[in-house]
Protein backbone atom coordinates (compact mmCIF):
# COMPACT_ATOMS: atom_id res chain seq x y z
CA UNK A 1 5.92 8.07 -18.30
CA UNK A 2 6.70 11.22 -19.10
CA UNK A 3 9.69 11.22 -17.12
CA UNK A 4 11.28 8.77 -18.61
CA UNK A 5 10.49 10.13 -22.46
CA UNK A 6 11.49 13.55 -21.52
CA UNK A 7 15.00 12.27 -20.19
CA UNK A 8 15.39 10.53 -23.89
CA UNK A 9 15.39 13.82 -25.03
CA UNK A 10 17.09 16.45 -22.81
CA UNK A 11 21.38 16.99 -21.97
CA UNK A 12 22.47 16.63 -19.00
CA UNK A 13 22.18 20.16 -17.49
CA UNK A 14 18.56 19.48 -17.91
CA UNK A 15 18.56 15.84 -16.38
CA UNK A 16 20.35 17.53 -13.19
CA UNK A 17 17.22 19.89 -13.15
CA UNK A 18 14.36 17.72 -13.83
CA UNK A 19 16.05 14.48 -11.89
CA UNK A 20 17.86 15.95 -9.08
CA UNK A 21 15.95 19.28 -8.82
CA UNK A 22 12.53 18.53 -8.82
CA UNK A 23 11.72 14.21 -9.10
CA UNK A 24 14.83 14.14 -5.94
CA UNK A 25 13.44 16.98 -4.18
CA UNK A 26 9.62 15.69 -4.78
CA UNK A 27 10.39 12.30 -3.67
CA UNK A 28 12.03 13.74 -0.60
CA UNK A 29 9.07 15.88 0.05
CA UNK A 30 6.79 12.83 -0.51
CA UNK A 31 8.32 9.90 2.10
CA UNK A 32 9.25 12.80 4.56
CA UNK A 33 5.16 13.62 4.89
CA UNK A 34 4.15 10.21 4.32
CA UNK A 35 6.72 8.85 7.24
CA UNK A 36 5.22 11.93 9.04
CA UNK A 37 1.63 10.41 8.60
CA UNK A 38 2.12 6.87 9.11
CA UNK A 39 4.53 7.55 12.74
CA UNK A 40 7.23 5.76 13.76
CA UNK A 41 5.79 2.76 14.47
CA UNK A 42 4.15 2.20 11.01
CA UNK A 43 6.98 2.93 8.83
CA UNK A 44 8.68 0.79 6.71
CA UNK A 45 12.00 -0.24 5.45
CA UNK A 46 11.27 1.49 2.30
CA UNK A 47 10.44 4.71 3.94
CA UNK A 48 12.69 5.06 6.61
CA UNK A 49 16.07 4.49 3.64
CA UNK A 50 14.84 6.74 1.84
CA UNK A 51 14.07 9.60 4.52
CA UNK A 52 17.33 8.84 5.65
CA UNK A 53 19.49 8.45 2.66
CA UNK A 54 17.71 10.80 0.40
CA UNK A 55 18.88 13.83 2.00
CA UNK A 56 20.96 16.55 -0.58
CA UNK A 57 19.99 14.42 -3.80
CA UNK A 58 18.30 17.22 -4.48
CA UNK A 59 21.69 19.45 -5.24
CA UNK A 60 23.69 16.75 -7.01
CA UNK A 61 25.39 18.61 -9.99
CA UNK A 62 23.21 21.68 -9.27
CA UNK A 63 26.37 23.87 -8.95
CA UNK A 64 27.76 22.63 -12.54
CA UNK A 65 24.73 24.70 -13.94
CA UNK A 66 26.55 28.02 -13.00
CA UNK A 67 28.57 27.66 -16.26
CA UNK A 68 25.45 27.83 -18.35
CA UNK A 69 24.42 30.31 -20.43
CA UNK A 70 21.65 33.32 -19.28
CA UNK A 71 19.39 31.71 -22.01
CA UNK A 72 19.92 28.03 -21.59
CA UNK A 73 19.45 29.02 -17.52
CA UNK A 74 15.64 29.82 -19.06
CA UNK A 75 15.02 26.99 -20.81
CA UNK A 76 16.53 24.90 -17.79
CA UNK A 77 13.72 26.88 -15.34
CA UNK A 78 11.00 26.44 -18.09
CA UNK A 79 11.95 22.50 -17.73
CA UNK A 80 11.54 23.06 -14.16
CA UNK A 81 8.02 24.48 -14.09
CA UNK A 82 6.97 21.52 -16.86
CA UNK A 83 8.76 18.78 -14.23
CA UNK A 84 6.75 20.41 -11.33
CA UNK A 85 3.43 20.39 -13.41
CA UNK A 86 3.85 16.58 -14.08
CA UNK A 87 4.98 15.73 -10.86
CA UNK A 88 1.98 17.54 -9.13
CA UNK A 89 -0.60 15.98 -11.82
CA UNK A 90 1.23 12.47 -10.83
CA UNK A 91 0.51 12.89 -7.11
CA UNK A 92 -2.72 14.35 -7.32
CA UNK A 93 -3.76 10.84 -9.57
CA UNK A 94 -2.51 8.88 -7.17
CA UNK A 95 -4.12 10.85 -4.24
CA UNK A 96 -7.39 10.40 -6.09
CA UNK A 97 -7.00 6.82 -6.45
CA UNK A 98 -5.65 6.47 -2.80
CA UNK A 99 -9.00 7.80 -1.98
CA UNK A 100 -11.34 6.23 -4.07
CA UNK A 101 -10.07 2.86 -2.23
């Protein structure tokens, strides 16, 4: 996946944004409307850990990019908006193969 190339190839200020930042946050995003969706009832193991223990991934190691640079904090946000894009084009894939079912 791209994910996984991308981290082959990026320091760790950039891992904290594209991992904790935006795949954390996303995946957060994702079981808390999904859990919201399927009710109580329906949920599952899976779910229910990790709308439970997922909570403030999100900001792990997000203050140690305050010691960064004014241009590496661009190229961390343009990492950012390229994480977002592929995370969006993931979900709307699987969306369109959830529905084609």
């Amino acid at each position: 996946s791209w994910f996984m190339g991308k981290n082959y190839l990026i320091d760790n200020p950039g891992r904290i944004v594209m991992i904790q930042m935006v795949l954390e946050k996303g995946a957060s995003l994702f079981y808390s409307h999904y859990a919201s969706l399927l009710g109580q009832d329906s949920q599952s193991e899976h779910i229910s850990k990790h709308c439970d223990l997922d909570e403030g991934h999100d900001k792990l190691g997000v203050h140690l990019l305050r010691a960064e640079s004014p241009q590496k904090l661009k190229e961390l946000h343009q990492l950012q908006k390229e994480s977002w894009d592929m995370l969006n084009v993931f979900l709307e894939r699987l969306a369109q193969r959830v529905n084609a079912c």
